[in-house]
Protein backbone atom coordinates (compact mmCIF):
# COMPACT_ATOMS: atom_id res chain seq x y z
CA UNK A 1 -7.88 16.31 12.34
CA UNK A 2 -10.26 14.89 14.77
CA UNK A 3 -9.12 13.26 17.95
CA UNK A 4 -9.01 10.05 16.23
CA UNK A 5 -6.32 11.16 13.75
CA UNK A 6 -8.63 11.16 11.27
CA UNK A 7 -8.93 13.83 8.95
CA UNK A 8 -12.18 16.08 8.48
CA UNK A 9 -13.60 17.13 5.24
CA UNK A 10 -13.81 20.51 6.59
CA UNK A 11 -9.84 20.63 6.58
CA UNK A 12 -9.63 21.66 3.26
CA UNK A 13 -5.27 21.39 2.87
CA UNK A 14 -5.74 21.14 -0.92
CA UNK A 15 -7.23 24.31 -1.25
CA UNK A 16 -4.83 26.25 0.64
CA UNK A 17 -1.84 24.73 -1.54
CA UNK A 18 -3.52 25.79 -4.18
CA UNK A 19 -4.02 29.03 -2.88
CA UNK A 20 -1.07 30.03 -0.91
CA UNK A 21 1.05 27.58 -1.89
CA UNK A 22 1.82 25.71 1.88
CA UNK A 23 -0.40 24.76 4.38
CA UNK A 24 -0.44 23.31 8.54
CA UNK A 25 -1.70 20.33 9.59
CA UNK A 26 -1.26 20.08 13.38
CA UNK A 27 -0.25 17.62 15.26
CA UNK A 28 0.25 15.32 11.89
CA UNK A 29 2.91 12.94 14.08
CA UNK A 30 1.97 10.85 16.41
CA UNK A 31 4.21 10.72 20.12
CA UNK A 32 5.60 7.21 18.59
CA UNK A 33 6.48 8.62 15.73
CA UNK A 34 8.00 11.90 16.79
CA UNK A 35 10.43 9.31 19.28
CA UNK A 36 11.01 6.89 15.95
CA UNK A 37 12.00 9.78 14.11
CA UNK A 38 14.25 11.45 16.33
CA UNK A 39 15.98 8.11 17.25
CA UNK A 40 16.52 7.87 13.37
CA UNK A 41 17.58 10.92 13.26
CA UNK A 42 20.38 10.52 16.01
CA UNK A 43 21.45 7.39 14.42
CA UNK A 44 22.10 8.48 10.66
CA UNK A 45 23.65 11.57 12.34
CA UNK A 46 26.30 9.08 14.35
CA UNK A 47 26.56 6.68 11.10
CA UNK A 48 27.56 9.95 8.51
CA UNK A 49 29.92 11.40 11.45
CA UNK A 50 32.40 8.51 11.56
CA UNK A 51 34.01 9.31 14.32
CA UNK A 52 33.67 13.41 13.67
CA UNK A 53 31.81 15.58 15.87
CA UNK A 54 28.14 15.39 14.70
CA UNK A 55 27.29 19.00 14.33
CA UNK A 56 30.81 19.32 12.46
CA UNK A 57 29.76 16.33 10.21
CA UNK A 58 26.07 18.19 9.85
CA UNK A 59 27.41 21.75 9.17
CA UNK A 60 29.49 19.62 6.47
CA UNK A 61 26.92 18.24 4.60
CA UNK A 62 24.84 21.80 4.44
CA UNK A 63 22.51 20.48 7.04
CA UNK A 64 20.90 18.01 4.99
CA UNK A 65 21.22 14.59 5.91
CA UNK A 66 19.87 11.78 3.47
CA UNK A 67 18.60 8.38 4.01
CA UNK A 68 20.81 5.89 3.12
CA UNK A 69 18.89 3.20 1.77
CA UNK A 70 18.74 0.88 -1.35
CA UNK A 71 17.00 2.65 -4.27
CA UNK A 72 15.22 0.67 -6.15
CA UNK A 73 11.82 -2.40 -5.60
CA UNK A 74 13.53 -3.17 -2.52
CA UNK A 75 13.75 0.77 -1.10
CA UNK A 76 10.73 0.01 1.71
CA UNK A 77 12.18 -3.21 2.71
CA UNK A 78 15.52 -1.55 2.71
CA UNK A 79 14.49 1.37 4.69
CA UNK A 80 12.81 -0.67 7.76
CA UNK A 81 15.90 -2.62 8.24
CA UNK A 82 18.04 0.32 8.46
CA UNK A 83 18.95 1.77 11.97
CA UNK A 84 16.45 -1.63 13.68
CA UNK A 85 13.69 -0.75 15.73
CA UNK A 86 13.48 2.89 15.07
CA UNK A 87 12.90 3.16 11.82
CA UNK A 88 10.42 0.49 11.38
CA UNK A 89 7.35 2.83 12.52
CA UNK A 90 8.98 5.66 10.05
CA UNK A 91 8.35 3.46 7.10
CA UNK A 92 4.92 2.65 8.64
CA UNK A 93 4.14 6.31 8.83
CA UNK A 94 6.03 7.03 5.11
CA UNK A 95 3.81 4.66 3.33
CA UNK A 96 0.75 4.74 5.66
CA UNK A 97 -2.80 5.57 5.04
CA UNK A 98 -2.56 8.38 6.89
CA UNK A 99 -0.11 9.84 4.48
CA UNK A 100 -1.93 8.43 1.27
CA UNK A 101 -4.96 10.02 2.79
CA UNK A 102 -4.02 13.73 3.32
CA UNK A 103 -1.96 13.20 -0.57
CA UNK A 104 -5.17 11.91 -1.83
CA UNK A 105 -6.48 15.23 -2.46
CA UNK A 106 -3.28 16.74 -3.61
CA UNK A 107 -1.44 14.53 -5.55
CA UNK A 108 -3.96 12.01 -6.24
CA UNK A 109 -4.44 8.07 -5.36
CA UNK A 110 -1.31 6.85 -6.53
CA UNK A 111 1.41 8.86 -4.91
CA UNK A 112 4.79 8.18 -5.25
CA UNK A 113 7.64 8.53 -2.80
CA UNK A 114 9.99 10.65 -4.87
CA UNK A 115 12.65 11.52 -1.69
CA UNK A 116 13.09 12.20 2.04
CA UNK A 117 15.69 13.52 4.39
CA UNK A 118 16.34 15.23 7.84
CA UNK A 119 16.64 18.75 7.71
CA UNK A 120 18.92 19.62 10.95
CA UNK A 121 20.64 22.98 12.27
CA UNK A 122 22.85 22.97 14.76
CA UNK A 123 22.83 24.87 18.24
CA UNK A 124 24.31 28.28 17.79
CA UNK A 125 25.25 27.54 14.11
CA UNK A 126 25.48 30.85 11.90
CA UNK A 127 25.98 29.12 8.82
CA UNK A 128 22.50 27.01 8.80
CA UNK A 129 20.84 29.71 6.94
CA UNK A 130 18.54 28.29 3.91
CA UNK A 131 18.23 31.20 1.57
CA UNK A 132 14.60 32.04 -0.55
CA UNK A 133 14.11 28.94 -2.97
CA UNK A 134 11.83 26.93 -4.80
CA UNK A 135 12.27 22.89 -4.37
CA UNK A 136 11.53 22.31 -8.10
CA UNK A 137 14.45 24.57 -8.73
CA UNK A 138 16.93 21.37 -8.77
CA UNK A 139 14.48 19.58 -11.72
CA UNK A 140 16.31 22.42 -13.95
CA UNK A 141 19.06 21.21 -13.18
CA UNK A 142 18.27 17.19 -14.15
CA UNK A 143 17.42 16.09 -17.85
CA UNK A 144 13.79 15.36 -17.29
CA UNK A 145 11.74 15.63 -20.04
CA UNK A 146 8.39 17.55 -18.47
CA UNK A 147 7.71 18.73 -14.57
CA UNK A 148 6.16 16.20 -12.61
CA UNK A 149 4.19 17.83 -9.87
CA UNK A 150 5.15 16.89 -6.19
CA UNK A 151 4.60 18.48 -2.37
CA UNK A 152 6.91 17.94 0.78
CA UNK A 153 5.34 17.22 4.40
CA UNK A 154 7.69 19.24 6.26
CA UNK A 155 7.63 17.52 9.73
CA UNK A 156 8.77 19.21 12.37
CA UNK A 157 10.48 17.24 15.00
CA UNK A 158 11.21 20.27 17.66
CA UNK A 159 9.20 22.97 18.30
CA UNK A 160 9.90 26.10 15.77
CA UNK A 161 10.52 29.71 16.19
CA UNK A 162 12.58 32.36 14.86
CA UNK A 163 14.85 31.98 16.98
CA UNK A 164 15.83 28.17 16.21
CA UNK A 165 15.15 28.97 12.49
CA UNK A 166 11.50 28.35 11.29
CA UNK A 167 10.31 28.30 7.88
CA UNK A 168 9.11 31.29 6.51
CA UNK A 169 6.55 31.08 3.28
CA UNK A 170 5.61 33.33 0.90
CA UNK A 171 1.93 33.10 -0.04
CA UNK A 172 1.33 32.92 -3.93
CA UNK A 173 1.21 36.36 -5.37
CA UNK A 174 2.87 38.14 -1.97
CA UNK A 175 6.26 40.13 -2.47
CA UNK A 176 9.30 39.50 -0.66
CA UNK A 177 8.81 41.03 2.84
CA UNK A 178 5.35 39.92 3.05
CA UNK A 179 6.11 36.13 3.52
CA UNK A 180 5.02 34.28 6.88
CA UNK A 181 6.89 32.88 9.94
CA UNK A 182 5.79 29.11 10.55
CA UNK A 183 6.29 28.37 14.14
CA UNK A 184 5.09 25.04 14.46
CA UNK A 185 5.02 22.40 17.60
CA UNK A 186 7.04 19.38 17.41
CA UNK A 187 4.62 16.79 15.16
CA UNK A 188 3.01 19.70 12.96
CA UNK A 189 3.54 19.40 9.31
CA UNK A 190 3.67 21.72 6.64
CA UNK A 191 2.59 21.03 3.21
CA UNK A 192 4.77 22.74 0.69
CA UNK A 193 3.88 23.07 -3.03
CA UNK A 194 7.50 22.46 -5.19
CA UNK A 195 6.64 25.92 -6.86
CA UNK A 196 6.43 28.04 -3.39
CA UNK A 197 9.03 29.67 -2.28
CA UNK A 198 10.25 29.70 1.09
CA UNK A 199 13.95 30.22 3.10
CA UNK A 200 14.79 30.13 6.91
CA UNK A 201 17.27 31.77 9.55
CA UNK A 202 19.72 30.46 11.29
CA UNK A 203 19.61 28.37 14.47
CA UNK A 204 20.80 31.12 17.44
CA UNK A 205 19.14 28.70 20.02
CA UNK A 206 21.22 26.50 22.39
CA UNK A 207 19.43 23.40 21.13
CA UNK A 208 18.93 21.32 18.04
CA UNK A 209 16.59 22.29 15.33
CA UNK A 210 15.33 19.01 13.80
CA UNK A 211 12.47 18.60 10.85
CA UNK A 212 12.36 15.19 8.81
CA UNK A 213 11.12 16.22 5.31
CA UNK A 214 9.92 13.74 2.43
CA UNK A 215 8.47 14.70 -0.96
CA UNK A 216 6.07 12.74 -3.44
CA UNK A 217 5.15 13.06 -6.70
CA UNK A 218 2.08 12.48 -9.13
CA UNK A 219 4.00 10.01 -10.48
CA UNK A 220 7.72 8.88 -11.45
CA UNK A 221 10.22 11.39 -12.24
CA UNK A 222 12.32 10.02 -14.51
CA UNK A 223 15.32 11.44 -16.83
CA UNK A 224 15.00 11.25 -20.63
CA UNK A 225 17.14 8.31 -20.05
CA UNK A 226 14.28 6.63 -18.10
CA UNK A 227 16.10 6.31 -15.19
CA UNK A 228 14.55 8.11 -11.71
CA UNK A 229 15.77 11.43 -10.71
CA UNK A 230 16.12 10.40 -6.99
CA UNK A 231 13.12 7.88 -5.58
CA UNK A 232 10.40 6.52 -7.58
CA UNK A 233 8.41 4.00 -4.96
CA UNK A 234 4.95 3.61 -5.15
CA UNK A 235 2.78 3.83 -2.05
C-alpha cells in the first residue's frame, strides 16, 4: 500500500491466499476508521449487555458479537443508521472501493457481503480460546446446494500478540505445529481463505482484545430453499 492508501501491483495478496492460504495487508484501516470501529464496537457491546456486565455478556455469547441489522435490500441503509455517527464511516469502509479493490483480485468484481461481526476477548479471560477450524466448516452444516467461495478481512482493532491471543495460521500443506503467530498492529488486516485453518489463545493480557471481522463471497450463498445462508448484499 503506498502512502496514498492505494494499493501497488507489486502487493500480490491473491497469490499468497492462494498459496498459503492468509495473507497481511498493513495498515488496511485508516485512524477514522479504527475510532468508528471501536466506538461500534463499545456500543453493540452495551446494547447486547442489557444491563449485564459487558465482558460477562461477551464471554456469554462465545466472544462473538453480531451486527444487528436488517437483512435484506435495506441491510446498508440499515447498518449506517445503527449506533449514529459511528457506524456511518464502517459502512463507508464495508462497501468502499478500497475494499472492492483489494477483493477484486480474489473474489472477483462483484463481491458480495456474505457476514460481519466483532471478534472480542476479554482481559484475563481463560475461556476465549478459539480452537483449530476452518470458516467453511459451518456451510456443512446449512443445506446449500454447492460451496460458494468467500475470504474474511480480519481487522484488527488492538495491537496482537500471544499474549492477548493472536491468530495463528497454518500455511497450506504445513502440519499442525508448524502454523504461524500473526501479531499484527491495530488497522492490519488479514486475509483468510474459508478453507485455511487457523485457532487462537486466550486473552492473559489486562486489556481488551478487539478484531472486527467481515466475510464476502463470489456470489450469494443461498440454501436449496433459495433463501441466504446469512448476508447476501451486493457491493
Amino acid at each position: 500500500m503506498d502512502s496514498d492508501g492505494n494499493f501497488c501491483e507489486e502487493e500480490d495478496y491473491a497469490s499468497s491466499v492462494a498459496e498459503r492460504g492468509f495473507a497481511i495487508v498493513s495498515s488496511f484501516a485508516s485512524a477514522q476508521e479504527l475510532d468508528a470501529m471501536r466506538s461500534e464496537c463499545a456500543m453493540a457491546c452495551e446494547s447486547l449487555a442489557k444491563g449485564m456486565d459487558a465482558e460477562d455478556a461477551v464471554r456469554r455469547l462465545g466472544c462473538v458479537v453480531q451486527i444487528p441489522a436488517q437483512h435484506g435490500a435495506g441491510y446498508k441503509g440499515s447498518r449506517e443508521r445503527l449506533y449514529g455517527a459511528c457506524s456511518a464511516p464502517v459502512s463507508s469502509m464495508i462497501f468502499g472501493e478500497k475494499v472492492k479493490e483489494l477483493l477484486a483480485s480474489l473474489i472477483g468484481e462483484y463481491p458480495v457481503l456474505f457476514n460481519e461481526q466483532y471478534i472480542l476477548k476479554p482481559p484475563q479471560c481463560a475461556d476465549s480460546t478459539f480452537p483449530w477450524h476452518r470458516d467453511d466448516a459451518s456451510m456443512a452444516e446449512q443445506d446449500c446446494e454447492f460451496q460458494v467461495p468467500y475470504v474474511s478481512l480480519w481487522i484488527a482493532l488492538d495491537d496482537m500478540s500471544r499474549e492477548n491471543g493472536c491468530l495463528y495460521a497454518l500455511p497450506y500443506g504445513k502440519e499442525r505445529g508448524e502454523e504461524k503467530p500473526l501479531r499484527l498492529n491495530a488497522g492490519d488486516v488479514v486475509i483468510l481463505a474459508c478453507d485455511v485453518w487457523h485457532r487462537s489463545e486466550p486473552n492473559s493480557s489486562d486489556f481488551w482484545r478487539r478484531a472486527y471481522m467481515v466475510q464476502y463471497s463470489q456470489e450469494a450463498i443461498m440454501t436449496r430453499s433459495g433463501a441466504p445462508v446469512a448476508l447476501a448484499v451486493g457491493l
